[in-house]
Protein backbone atom coordinates (compact mmCIF):
# COMPACT_ATOMS: atom_id res chain seq x y z
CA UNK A 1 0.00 0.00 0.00
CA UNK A 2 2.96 2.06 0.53
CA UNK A 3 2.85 2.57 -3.28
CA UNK A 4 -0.24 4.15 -2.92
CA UNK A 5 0.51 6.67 -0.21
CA UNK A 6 1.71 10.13 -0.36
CA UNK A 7 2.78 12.86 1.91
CA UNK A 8 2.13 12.74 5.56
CA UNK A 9 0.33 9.66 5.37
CA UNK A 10 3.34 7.40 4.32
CA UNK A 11 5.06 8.05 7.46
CA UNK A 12 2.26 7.95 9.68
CA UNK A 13 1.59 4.06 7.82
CA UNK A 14 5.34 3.25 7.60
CA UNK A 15 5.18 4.50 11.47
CA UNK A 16 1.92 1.78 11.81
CA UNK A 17 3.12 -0.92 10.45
CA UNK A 18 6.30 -0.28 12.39
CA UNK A 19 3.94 -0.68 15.60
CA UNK A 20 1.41 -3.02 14.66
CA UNK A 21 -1.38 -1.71 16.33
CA UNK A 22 -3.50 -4.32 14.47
CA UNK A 23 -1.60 -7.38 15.87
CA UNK A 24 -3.15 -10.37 17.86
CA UNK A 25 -1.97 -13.09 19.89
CA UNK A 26 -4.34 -15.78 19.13
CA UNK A 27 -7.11 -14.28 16.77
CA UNK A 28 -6.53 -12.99 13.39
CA UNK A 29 -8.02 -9.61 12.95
CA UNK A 30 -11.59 -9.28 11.03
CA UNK A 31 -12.86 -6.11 9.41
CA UNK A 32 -16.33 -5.62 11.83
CA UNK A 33 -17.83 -2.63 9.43
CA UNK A 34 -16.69 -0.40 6.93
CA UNK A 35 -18.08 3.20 5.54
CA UNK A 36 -17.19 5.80 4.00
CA UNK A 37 -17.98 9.55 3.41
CA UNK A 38 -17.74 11.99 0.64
CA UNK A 39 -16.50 15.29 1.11
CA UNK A 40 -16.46 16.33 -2.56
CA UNK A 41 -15.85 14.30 -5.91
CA UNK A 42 -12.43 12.74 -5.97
CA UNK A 43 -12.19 12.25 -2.64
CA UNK A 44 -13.35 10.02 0.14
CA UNK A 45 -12.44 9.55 3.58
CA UNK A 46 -13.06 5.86 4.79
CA UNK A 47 -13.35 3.87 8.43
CA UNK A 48 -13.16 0.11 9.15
CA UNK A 49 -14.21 -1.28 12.26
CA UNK A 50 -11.64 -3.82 13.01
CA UNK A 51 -12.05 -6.48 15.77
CA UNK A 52 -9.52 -9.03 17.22
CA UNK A 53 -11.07 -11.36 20.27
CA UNK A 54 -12.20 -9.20 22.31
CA UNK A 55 -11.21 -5.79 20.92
CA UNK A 56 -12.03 -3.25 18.85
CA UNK A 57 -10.25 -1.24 17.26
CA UNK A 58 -10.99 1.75 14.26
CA UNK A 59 -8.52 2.72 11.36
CA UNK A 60 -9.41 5.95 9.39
CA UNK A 61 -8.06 6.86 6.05
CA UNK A 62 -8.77 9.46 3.38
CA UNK A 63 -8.32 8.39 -0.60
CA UNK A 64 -8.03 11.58 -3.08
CA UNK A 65 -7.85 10.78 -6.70
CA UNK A 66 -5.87 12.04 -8.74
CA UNK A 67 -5.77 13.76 -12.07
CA UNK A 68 -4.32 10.41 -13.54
CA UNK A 69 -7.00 9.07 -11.87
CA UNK A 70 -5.05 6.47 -9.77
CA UNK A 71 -6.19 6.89 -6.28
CA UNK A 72 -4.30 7.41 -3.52
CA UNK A 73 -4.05 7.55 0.42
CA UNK A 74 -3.17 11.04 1.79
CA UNK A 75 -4.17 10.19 5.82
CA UNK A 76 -4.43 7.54 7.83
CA UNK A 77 -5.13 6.76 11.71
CA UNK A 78 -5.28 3.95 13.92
CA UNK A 79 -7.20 3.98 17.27
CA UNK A 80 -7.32 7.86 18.18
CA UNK A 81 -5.60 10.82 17.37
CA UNK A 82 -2.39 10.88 16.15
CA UNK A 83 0.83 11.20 18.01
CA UNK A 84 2.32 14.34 17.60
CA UNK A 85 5.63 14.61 15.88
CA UNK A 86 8.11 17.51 16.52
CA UNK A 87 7.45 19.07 13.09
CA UNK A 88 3.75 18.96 13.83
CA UNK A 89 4.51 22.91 14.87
């Protein structure tokens, strides 16, 4: 997916899959529910419900298209907000 990624967002999923957030012992994760929103054509910002065992846990992204018409991931959380960064200034 990394391909697919620009900007801010390739870090903050480079920085994810770094931490695994989405790792089990034991049960595999399952995607619970998915939906999306539309903030204006070319662009949608998506949210999967993902559940392990017990847990639950949410991932946020936002796809833009672009004018090759490829699309592409420009944000992407895990969980909550963000950690901040020291260029986040």
């Amino acid at each position: 997916m990394l391909r697919h990624t620009v900007g801010r967002a390739y870090d903050d999923l480079a920085d994810l899959a770094e931490r695994g957030p989405l790792r089990t012992r034991g049960t595999s994760p399952v995607v619970r529910d998915i939906g999306y929103f539309e903030p204006r054509p070319g662009a949608l910002e998506v949210f999967a419900r993902i559940g392990a065992g017990d847990r639950l846990r949410a991932m946020a992204f936002r796809l833009e298209q672009g004018r090759d018409l490829r699309w592409r991931c420009t944000a992407v959380e895990v969980g909550g907000p963000r950690r901040t960064r020291p260029d986040d200034d």
